[in-house]
Protein backbone atom coordinates (compact mmCIF):
# COMPACT_ATOMS: atom_id res chain seq x y z
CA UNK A 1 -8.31 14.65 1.46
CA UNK A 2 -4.94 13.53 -0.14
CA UNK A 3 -5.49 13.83 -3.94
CA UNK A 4 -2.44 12.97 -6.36
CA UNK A 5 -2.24 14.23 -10.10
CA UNK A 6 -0.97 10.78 -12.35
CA UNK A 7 -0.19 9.80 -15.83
CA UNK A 8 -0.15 6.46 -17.90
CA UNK A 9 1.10 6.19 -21.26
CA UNK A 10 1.46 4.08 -24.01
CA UNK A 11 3.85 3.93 -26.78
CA UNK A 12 2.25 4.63 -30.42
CA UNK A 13 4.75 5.00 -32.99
CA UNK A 14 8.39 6.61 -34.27
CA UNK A 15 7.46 9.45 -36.43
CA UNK A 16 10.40 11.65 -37.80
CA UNK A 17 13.09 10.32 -35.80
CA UNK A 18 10.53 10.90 -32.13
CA UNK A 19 8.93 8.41 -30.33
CA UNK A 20 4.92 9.48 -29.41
CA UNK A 21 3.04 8.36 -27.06
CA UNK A 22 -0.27 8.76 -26.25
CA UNK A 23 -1.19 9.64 -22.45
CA UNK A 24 -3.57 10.25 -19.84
CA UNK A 25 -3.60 12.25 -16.70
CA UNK A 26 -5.55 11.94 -14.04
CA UNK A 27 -6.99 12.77 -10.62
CA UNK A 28 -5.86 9.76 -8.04
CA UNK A 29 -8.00 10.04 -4.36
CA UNK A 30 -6.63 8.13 -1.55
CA UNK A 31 -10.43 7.26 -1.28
CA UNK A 32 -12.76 6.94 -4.75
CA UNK A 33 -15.27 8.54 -2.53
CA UNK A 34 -13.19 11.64 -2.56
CA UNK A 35 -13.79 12.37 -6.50
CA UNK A 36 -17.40 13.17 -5.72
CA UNK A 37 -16.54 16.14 -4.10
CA UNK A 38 -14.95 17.41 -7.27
CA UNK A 39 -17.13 19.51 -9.35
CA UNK A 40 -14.08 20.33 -12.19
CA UNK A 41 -10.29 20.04 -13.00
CA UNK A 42 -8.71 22.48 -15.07
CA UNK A 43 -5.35 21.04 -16.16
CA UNK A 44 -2.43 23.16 -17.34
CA UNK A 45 -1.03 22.12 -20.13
CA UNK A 46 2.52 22.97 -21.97
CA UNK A 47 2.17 26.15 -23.67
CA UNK A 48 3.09 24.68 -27.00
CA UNK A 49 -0.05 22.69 -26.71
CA UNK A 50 -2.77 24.17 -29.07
CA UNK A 51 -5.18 24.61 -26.05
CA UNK A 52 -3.06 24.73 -23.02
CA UNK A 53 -5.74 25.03 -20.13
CA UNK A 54 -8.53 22.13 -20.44
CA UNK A 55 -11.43 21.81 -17.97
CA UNK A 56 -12.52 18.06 -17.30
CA UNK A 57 -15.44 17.82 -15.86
CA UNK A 58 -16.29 13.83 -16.37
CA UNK A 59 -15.49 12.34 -13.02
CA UNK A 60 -15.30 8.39 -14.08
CA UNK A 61 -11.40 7.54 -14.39
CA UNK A 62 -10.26 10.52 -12.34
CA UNK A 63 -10.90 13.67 -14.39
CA UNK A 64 -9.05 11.72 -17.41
CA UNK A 65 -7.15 14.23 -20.10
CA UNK A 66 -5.96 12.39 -23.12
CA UNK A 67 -3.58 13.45 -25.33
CA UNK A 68 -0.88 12.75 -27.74
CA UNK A 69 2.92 13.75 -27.62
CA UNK A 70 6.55 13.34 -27.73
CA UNK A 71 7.87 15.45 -24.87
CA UNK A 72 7.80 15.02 -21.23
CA UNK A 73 6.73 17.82 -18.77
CA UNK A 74 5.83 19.28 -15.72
CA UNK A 75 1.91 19.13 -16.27
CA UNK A 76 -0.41 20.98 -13.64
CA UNK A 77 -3.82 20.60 -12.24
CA UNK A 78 -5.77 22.94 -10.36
CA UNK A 79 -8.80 20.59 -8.93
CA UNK A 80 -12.08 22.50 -8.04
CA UNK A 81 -14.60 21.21 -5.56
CA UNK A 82 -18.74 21.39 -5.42
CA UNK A 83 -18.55 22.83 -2.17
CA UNK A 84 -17.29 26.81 -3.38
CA UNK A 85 -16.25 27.35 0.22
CA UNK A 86 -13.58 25.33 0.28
CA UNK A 87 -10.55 26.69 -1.45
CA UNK A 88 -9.28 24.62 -4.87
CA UNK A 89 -6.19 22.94 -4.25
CA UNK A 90 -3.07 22.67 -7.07
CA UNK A 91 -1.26 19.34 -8.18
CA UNK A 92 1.86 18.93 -10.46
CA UNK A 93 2.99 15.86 -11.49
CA UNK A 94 5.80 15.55 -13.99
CA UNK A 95 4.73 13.82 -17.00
CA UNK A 96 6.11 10.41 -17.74
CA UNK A 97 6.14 8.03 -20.69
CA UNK A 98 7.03 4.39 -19.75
């Protein structure tokens, strides 16, 4: 199973001399089939973020986290599967705005 932690963003507005953006991660399976196996993903969030650690738990889009911001960076996922055998597996993906 080859899962990959993404982002797409869009560009909102200039506020105080910063550019936000608003932005989505996301859970991207080499197969869609793989996402069923997926039970949660708790995504890791920079600590200046009010809530840091979020658990997504709807499945349609990928595990989608939305969010607001100005700053770029290195975002984390830890994905956690139905089947509590098998061990959860990590993703980082460094956040981009384009």
């Amino acid at each position: 199973m080859a899962l990959e932690l993404k982002n797409k963003s869009q560009y909102l507005e200039r506020k105080n001399n910063t550019d936000w953006w608003e932005w989505i991660a996301f859970i991207d399976p080499d197969d869609a089939k793989e996402l069923e196996e997926i039970d949660y993903v708790e995504y890791r969030l920079h600590p200046t973020f009010k809530n840091p650690v979020v658990w997504v738990k709807k499945r349609k889009g990928g595990f989608p986290l939305k969010r607001t911001g100005w700053g770029t960076f290195l975002l984390r996922a830890k994905v956690i599967f139905k089947d509590k055998t098998k061990s959860s597996q990590l993703l980082e993906h460094q956040l981009e705005f384009k």
